[in-house]
Protein backbone atom coordinates (compact mmCIF):
# COMPACT_ATOMS: atom_id res chain seq x y z
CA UNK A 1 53.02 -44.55 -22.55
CA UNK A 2 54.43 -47.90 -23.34
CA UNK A 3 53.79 -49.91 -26.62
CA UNK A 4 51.94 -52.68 -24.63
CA UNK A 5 49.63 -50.18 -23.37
CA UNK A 6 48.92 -48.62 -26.89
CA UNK A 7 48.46 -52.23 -28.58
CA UNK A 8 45.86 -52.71 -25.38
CA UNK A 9 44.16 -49.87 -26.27
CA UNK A 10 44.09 -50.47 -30.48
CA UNK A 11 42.54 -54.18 -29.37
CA UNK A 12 39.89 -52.61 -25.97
CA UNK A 13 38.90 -49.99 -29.72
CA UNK A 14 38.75 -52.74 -32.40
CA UNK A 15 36.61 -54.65 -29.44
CA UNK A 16 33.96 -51.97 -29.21
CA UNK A 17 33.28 -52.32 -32.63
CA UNK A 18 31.53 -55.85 -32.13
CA UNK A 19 29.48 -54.13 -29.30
CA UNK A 20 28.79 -50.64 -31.15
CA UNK A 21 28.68 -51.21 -34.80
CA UNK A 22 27.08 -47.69 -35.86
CA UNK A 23 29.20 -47.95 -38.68
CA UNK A 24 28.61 -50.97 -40.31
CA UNK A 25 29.02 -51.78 -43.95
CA UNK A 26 27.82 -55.92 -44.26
CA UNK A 27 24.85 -57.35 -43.47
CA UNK A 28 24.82 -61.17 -42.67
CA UNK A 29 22.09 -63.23 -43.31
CA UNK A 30 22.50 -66.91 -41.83
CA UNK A 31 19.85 -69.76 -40.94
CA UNK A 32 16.71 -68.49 -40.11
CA UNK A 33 17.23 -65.44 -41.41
CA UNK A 34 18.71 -63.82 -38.92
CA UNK A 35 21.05 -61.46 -39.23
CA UNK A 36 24.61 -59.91 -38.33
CA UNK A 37 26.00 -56.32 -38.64
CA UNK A 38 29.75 -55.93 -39.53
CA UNK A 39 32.62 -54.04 -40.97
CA UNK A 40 34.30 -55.35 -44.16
CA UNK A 41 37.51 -54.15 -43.36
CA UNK A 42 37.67 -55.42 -39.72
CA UNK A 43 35.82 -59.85 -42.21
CA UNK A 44 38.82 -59.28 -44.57
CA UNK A 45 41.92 -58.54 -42.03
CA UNK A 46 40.55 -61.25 -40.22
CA UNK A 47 39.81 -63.77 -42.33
CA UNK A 48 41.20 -64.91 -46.37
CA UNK A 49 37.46 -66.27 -46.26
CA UNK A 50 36.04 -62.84 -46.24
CA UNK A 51 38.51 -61.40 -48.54
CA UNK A 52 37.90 -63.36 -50.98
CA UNK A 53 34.10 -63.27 -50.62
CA UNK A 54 33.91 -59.31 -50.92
CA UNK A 55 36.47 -59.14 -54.02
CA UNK A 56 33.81 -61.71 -55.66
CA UNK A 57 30.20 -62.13 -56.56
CA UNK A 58 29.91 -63.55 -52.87
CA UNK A 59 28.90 -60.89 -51.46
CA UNK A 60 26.15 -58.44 -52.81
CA UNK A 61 25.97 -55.02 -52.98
CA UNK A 62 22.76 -53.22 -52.13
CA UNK A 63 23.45 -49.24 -51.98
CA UNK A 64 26.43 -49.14 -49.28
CA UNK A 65 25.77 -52.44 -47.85
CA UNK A 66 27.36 -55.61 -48.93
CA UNK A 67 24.76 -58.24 -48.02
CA UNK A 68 26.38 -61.80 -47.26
CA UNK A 69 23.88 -65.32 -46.86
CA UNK A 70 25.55 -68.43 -44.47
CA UNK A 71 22.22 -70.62 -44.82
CA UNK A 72 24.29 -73.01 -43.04
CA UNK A 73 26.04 -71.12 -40.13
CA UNK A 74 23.41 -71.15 -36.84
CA UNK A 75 23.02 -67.98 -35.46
CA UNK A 76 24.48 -68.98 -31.88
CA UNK A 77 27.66 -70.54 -33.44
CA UNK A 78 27.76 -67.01 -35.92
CA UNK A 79 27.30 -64.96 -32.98
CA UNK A 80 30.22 -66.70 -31.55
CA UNK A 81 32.73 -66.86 -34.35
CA UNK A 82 32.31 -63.27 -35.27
CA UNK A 83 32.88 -62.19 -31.59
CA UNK A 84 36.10 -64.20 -31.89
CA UNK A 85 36.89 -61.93 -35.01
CA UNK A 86 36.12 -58.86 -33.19
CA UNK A 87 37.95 -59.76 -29.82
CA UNK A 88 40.46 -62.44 -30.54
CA UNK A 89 39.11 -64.25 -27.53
CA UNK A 90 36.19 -67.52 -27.04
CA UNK A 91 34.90 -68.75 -23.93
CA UNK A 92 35.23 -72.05 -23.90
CA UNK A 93 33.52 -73.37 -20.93
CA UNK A 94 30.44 -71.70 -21.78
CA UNK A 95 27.26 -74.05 -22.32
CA UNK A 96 26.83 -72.19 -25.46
CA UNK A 97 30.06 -73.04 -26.79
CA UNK A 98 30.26 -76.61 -25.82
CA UNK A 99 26.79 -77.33 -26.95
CA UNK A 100 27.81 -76.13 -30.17
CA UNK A 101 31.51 -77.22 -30.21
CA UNK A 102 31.55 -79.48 -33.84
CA UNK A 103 29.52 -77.04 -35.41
CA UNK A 104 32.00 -74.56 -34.58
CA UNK A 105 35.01 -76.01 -35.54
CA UNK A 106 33.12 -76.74 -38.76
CA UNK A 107 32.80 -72.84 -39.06
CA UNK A 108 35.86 -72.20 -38.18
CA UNK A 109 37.79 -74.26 -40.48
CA UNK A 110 35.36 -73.12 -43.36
CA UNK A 111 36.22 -69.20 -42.76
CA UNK A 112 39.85 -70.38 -42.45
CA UNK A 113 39.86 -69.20 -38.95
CA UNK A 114 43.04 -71.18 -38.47
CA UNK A 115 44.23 -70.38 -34.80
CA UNK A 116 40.65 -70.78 -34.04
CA UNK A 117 40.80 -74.20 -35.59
CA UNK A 118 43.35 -75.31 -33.92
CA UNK A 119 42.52 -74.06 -30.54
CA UNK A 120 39.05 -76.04 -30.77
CA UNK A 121 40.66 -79.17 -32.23
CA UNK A 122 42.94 -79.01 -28.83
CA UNK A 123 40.26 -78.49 -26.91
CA UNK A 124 38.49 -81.39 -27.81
CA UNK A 125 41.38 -83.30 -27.29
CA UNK A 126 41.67 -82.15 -23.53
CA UNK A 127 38.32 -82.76 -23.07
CA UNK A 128 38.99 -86.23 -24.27
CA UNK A 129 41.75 -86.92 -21.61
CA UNK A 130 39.95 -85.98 -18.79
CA UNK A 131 37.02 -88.21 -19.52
CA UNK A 132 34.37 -85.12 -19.58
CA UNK A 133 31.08 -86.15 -20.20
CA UNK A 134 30.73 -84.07 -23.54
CA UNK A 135 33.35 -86.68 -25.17
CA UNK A 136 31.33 -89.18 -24.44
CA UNK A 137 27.69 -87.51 -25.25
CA UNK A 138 29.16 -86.42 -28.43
CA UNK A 139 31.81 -89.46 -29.75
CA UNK A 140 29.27 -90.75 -32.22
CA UNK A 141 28.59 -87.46 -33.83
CA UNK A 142 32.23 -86.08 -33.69
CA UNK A 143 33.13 -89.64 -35.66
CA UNK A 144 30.83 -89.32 -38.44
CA UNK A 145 31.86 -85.70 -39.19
CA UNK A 146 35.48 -86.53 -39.09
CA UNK A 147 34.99 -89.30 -41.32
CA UNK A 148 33.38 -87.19 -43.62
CA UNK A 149 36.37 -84.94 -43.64
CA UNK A 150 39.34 -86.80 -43.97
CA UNK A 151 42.78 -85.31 -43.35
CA UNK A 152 40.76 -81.85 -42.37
CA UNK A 153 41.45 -82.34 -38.63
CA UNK A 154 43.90 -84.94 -38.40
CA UNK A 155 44.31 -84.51 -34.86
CA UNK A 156 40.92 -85.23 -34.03
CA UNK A 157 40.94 -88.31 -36.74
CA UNK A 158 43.62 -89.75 -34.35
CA UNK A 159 41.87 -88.94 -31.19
CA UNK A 160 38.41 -90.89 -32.90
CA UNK A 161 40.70 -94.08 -33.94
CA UNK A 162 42.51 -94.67 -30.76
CA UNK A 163 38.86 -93.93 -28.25
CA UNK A 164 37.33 -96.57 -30.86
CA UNK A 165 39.95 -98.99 -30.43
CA UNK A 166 40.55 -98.56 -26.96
CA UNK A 167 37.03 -97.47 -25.66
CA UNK A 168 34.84 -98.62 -28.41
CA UNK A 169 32.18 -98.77 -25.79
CA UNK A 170 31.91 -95.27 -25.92
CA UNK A 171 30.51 -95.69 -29.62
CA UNK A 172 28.43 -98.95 -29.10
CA UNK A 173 26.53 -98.13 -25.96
CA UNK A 174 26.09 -94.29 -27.05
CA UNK A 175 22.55 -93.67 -27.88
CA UNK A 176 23.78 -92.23 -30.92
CA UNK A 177 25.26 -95.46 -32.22
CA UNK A 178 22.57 -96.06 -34.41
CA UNK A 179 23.06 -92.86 -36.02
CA UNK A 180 26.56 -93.89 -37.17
CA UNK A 181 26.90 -93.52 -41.41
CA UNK A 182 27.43 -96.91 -42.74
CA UNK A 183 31.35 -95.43 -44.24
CA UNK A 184 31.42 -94.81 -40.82
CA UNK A 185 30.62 -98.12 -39.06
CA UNK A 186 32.44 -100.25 -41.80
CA UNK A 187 35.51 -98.33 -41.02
CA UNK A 188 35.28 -99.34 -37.52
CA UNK A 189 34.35 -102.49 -37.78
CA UNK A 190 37.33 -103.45 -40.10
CA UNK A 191 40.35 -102.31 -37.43
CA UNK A 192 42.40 -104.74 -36.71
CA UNK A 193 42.56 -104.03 -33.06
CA UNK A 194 38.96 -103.02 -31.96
CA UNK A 195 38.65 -103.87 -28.58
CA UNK A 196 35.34 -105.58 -28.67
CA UNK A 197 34.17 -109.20 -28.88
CA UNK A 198 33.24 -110.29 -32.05
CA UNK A 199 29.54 -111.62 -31.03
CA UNK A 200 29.26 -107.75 -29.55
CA UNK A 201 29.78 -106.47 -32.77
CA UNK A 202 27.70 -108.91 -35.04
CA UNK A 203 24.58 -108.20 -32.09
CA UNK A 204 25.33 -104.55 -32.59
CA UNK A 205 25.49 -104.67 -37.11
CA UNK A 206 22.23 -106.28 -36.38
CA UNK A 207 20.20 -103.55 -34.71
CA UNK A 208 21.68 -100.92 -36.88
CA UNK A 209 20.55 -102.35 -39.52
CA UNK A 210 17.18 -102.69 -38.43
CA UNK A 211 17.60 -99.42 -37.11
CA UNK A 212 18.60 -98.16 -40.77
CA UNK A 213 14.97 -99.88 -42.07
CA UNK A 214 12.44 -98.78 -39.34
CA UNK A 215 9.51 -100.59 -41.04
CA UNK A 216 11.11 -104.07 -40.06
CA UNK A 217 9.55 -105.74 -37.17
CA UNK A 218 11.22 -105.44 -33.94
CA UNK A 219 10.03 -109.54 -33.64
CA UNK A 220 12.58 -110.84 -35.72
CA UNK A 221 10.68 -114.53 -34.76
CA UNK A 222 7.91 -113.61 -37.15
CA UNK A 223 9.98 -112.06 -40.11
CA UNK A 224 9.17 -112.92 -43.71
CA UNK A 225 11.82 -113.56 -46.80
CA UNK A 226 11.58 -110.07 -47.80
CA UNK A 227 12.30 -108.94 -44.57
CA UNK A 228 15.54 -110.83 -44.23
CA UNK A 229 16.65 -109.95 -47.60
CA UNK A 230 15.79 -106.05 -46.78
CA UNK A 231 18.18 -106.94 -43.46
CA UNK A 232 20.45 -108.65 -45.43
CA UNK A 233 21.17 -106.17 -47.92
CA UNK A 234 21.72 -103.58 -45.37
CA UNK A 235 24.49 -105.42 -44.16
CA UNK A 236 26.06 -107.01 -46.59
CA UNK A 237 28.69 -105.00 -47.07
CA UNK A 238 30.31 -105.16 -43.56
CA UNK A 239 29.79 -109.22 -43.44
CA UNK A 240 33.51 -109.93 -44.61
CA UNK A 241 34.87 -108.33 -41.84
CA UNK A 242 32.76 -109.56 -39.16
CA UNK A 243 35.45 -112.73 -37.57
CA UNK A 244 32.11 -115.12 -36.99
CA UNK A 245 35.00 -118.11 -37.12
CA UNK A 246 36.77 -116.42 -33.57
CA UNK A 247 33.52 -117.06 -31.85
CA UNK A 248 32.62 -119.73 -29.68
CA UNK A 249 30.79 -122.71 -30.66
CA UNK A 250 27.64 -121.31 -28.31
CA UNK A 251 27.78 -117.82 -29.24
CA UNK A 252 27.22 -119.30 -32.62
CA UNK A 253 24.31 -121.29 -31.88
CA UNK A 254 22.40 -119.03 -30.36
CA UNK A 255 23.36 -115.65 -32.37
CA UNK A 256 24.74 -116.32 -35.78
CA UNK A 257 22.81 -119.14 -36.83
CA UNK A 258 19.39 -118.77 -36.03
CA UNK A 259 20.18 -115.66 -38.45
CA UNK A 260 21.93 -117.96 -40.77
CA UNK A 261 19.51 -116.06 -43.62
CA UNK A 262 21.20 -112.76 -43.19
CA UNK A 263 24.76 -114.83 -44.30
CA UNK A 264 25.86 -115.34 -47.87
CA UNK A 265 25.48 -119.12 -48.28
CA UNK A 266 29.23 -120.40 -48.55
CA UNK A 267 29.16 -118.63 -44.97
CA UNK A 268 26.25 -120.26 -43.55
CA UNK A 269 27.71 -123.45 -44.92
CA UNK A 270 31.48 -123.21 -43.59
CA UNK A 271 30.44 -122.19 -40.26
CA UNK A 272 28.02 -125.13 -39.86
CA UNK A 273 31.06 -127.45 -41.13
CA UNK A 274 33.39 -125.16 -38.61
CA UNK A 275 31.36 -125.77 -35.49
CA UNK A 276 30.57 -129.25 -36.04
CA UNK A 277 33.48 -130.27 -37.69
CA UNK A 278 36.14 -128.37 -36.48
CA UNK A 279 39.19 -129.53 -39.15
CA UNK A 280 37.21 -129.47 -42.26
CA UNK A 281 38.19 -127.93 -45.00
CA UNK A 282 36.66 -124.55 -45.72
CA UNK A 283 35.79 -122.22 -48.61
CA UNK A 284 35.32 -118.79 -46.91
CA UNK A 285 38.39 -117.06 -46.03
CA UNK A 286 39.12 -117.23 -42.09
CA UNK A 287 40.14 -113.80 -40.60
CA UNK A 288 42.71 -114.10 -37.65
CA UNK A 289 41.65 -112.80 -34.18
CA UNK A 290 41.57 -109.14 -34.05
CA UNK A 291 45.04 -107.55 -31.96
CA UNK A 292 44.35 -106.75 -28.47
CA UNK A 293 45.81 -103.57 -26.62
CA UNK A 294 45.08 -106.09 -23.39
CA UNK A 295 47.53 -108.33 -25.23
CA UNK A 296 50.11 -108.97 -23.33
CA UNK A 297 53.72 -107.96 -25.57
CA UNK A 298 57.48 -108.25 -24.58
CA UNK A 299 57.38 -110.90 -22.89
CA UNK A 300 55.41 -109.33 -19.75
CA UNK A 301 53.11 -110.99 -17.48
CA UNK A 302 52.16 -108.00 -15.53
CA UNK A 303 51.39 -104.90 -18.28
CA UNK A 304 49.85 -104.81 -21.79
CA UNK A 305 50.27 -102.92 -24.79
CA UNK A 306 48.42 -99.57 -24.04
CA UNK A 307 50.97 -99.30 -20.59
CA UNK A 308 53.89 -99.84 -22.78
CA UNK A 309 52.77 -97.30 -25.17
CA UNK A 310 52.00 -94.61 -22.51
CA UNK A 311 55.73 -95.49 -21.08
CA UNK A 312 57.20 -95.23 -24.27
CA UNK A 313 55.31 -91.91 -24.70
CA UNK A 314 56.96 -90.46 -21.35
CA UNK A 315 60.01 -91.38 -22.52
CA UNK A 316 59.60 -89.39 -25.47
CA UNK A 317 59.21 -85.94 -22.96
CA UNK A 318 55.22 -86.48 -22.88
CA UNK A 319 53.70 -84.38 -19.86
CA UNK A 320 51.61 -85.36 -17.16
CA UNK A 321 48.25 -85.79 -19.28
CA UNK A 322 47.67 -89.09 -21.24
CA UNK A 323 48.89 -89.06 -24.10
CA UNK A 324 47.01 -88.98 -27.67
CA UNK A 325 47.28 -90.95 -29.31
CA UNK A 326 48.65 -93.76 -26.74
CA UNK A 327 49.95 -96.04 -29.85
CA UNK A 328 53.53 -95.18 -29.67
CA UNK A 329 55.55 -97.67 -31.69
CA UNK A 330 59.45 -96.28 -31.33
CA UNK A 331 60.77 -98.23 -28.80
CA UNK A 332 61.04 -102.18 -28.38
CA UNK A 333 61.29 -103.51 -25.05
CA UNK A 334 63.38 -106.15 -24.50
CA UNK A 335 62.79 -108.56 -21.34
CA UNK A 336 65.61 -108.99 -18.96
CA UNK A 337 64.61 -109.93 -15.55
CA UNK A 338 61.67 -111.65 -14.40
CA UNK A 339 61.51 -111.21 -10.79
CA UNK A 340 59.30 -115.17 -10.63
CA UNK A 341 61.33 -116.42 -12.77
CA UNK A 342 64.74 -115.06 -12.39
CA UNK A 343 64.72 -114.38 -8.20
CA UNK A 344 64.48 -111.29 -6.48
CA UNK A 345 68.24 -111.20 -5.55
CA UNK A 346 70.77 -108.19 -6.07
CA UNK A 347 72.73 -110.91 -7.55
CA UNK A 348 69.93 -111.92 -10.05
CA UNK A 349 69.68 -108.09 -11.15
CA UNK A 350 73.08 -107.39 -11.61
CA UNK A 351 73.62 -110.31 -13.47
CA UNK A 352 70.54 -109.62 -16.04
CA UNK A 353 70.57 -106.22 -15.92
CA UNK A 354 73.71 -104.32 -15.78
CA UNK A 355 75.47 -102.77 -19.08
CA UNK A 356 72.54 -102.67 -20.93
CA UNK A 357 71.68 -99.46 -21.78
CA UNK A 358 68.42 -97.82 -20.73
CA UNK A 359 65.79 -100.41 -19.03
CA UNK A 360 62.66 -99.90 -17.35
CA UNK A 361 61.73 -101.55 -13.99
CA UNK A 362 57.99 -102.43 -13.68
CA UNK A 363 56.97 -103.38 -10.17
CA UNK A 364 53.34 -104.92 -9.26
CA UNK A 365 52.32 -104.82 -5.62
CA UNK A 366 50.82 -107.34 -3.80
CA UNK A 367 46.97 -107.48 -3.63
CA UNK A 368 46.62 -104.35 -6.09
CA UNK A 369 46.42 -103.79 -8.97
CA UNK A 370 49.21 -100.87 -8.57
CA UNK A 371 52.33 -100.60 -10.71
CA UNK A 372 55.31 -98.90 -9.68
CA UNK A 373 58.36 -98.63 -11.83
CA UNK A 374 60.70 -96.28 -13.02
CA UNK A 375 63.17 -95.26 -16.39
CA UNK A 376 67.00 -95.50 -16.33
CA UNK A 377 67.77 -93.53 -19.60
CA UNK A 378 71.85 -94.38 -18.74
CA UNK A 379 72.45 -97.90 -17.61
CA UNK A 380 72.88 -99.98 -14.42
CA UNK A 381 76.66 -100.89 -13.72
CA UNK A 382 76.90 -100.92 -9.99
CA UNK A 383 79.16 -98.69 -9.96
CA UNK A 384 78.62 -97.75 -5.99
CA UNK A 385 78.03 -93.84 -7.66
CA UNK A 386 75.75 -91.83 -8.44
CA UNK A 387 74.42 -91.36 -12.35
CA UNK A 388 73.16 -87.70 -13.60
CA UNK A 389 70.35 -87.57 -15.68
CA UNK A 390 67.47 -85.10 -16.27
CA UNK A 391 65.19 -87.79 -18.30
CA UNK A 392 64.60 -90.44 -15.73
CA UNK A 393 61.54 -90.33 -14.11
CA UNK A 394 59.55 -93.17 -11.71
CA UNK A 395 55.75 -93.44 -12.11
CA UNK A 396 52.62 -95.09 -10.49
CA UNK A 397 49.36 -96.51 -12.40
CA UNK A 398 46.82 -99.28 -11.72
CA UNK A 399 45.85 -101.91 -14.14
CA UNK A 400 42.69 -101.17 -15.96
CA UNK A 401 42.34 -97.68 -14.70
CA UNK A 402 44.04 -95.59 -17.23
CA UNK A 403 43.37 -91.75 -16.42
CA UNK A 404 44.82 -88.88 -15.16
CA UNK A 405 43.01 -89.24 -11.50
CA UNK A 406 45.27 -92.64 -11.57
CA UNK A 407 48.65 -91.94 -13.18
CA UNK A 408 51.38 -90.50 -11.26
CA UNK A 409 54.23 -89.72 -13.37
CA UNK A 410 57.51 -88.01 -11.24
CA UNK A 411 60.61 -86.76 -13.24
CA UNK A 412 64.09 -86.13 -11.79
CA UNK A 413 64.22 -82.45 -10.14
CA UNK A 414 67.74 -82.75 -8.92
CA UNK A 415 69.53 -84.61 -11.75
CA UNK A 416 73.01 -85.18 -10.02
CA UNK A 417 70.91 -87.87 -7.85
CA UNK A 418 68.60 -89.37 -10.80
CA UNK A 419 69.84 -92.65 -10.00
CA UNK A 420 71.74 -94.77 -7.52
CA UNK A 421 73.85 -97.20 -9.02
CA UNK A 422 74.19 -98.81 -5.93
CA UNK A 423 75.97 -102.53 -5.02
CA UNK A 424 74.16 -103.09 -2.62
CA UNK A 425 70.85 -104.29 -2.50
CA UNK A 426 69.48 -101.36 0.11
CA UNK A 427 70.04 -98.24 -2.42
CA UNK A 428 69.55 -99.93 -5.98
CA UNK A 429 66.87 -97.64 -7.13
CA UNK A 430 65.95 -93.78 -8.36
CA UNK A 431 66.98 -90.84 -5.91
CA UNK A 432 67.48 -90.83 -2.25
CA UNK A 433 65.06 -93.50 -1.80
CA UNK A 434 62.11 -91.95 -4.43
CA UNK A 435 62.03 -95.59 -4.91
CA UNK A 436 64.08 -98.18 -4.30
CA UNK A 437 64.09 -101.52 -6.26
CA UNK A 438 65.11 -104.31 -4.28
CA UNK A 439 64.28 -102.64 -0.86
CA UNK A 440 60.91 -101.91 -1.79
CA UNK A 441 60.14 -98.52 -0.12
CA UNK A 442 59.69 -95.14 -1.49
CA UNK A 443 59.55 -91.31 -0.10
CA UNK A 444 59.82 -88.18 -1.88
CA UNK A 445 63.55 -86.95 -1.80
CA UNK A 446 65.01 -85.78 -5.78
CA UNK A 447 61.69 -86.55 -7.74
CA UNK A 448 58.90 -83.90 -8.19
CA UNK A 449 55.56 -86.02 -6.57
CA UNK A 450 56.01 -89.32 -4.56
CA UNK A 451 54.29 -92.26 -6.48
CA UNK A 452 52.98 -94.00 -3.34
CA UNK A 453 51.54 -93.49 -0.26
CA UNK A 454 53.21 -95.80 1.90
CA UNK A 455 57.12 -95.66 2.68
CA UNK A 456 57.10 -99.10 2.33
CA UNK A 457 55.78 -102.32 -0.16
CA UNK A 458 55.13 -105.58 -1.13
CA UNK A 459 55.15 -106.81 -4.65
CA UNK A 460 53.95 -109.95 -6.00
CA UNK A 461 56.35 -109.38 -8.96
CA UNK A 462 58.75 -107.59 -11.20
CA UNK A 463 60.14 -107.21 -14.41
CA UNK A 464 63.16 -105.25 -15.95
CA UNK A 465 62.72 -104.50 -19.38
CA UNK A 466 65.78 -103.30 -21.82
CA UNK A 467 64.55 -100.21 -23.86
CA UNK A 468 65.78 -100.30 -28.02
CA UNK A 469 64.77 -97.25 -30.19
CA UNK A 470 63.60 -98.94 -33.37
């Protein structure tokens, strides 16, 4: 009998335990007074948690029984976590599991369950990149308990920051928004780059506020002093950050100042002065506009930040799934060629574009939105050869889609073809035609997928972009 086949049979006995606990020596007692049979031996190997509870007054002893209270355990998320410590194993698709997903990494990380931890963390982080609807069911409450817990589960304090800056729909329109602790929504609503508009998020501090004081009157028309200064208080502390000075003159009018009361007055003043007066001289301090990942960076006229970032992310040996988070800040990209601007000639691109290092070479067709392009780690040189590489790769995305459903990302398979350095302008380009630049076609030769349907293309534009490691 092998050792694999022992070490199956020490886990399928150690598993029958969970099922068949004749033998059991702890009693836990958790909400609702339900309670769990165990073994002490099988809590402590398991779990420093455990170990320290039954060395302490944690745990008390009634005749042979230890007796154990977690008031604030569930017993569905208990019933899970100790059939994890039994069996090693979770099944994470279940309803059960993902109804109760936060409360379980909360349990988790509080019986220092730490491969548990981490595997839940992940998970949520998958679930994250493929859009599933619990992400977006749960993004309000998964927020305020990572907020509460700072540096606990970094990972998932990344994933929160980067879906509020780039989606921060998903926390506005949630029906939970209102729920939102007010750490929580100042937080937000002081990033730099939060991808809202700022009359969005003034309309939005409103109704949580009067969400936050449910005895004010929905008819703000027939609102007494009080009333305002109940409002007022409630959000006073997030009115610094709000950028009422990057609105426009009619979102004013109609939003801010018919609310002027909720303002502090130097406010209400300078944005009076602002709106009629446009050069006066003010007393509040004016916050610049907030930073846009739709900004468009490096000199491009076809991509924005967020595609930069997931390029510079592929670059870095990231896999097929979006990365997380997408703000990658390594590389610079410096603009060399501007297909408009600088002609579409072989001549033009050998000129801007040879000997200098590793470039990328962003394509967008005409009448899409599609982007082609692809990564020369080496350099271009036109050296009529052939340049081996095993880190080039060509990719597909559309603007404004960014998921996994859209995102074709191919990487070299046989690296002694990455890239033709071609001199002429019919084989410039990555593989035996995978793509070719200036020829504009495409079919799947040395690269693992093919990044577009059609053999052949149009483009309205491109752009060659020198790549510097900061």
């Amino acid at each position: 009998m092998s050792c694999q086949i022992l070490s199956d049979t020490l886990l399928r006995d150690i598993r029958n335990l969970y099922d068949k606990a004749d033998d059991y020596n702890v009693k836990i007692k958790v909400e609702g007074e339900e309670i769990f049979k165990a073994h002490s031996v099988i809590l402590r190997a398991r779990s420093n948690y455990f170990r320290s509870a039954f060395s302490s007054n944690w745990a008390k002893k009634e005749g042979d029984f230890y007796i154990f209270e977690k008031p604030n355990v569930t017993p569905i998320v208990f019933q899970i976590i100790l059939k994890y410590i039994y069996t090693g194993t979770i099944a994470i698709d279940t309803v059960n599991v993902k109804n109760n997903l936060i409360e379980l990494l909360l349990a988790a990380d509080e019986m220092n369950l730490y491969e548990l931890t981490e595997h839940l963390q992940q998970h949520i982080i998958d679930l994250s990149r493929l859009n599933d609807d619990w992400i977006i069911q749960n993004a309000v409450k998964l927020f305020n308990t990572i907020s509460h817990r700072k540096g606990v589960f970094p990972k998932l304090e990344e994933l929160c920051n980067n879906i509020m800056i780039q989606d921060p729909k998903l926390f506005i329109d949630s029906n939970e928004f209102l729920g939102l602790d007010s750490e929580v929504l100042l937080s937000i609503i002081q990033l730099d780059n939060l991808e809202m508009k700022e009359i969005i998020i003034w309309e939005n501090l409103i109704k949580w506020g009067i969400a936050k004081n449910p005895n004010l009157n929905s008819d703000k028309t027939t609102w007494s002093i009080n009333e305002y200064e109940i409002l007022k208080e409630a959000i006073s502390p997030f009115i610094q950050h709000i950028r009422f000075f990057q609105m426009t003159s009619q979102e004013y009018y109609y939003k801010v100042r018919p609310l002027g009361k909720l303002l502090p007055k130097e406010i209400e003043e300078d944005l009076l002065s602002y709106f009629i007066v446009p050069d006066c001289r003010l007393v509040t301090t004016v916050l610049p506009p907030r930073k846009s990942q739709n900004d468009k960076i490096f000199g491009s006229s076809i991509i924005t930040r967020k595609y930069f970032n997931l390029i510079s992310y592929w670059i870095d040996d990231g896999q097929e799934v979006l990365p997380n988070p997408l703000n990658n800040n390594r590389y610079n990209f410096n603009l060399l060629l501007h297909g408009s601007r600088d002609g579409f000639e072989l001549e033009n691109f050998q000129y801007k574009c040879n000997n200098k290092g590793a470039t990328i070479v962003i394509m967008k067709l005409k009448n899409s939105n599609k982007i082609l392009g692809g990564y020369n780690p080496i350099k271009w040189s036109a050296s009529a050869g052939w340049i081996d590489t095993d880190k080039s790769f060509i990719f597909s995305f559309y603007l404004n889609i960014l998921d996994l459903s859209s995102i074709i990302i191919s990487r070299i398979k046989n690296k002694y073809y990455a890239i033709s350095d071609s001199n002429t302008k019919r084989n410039q380009g990555f593989g035996h035609g995978d793509l070719y630049i200036l020829k504009k076609s495409c079919k799947l030769s040395d690269y693992s997928a093919r990044i577009h349907d059609s053999k052949n293309f149009e483009i309205d534009d491109y752009e060659v972009f020198q790549v510097i490691e900061k």
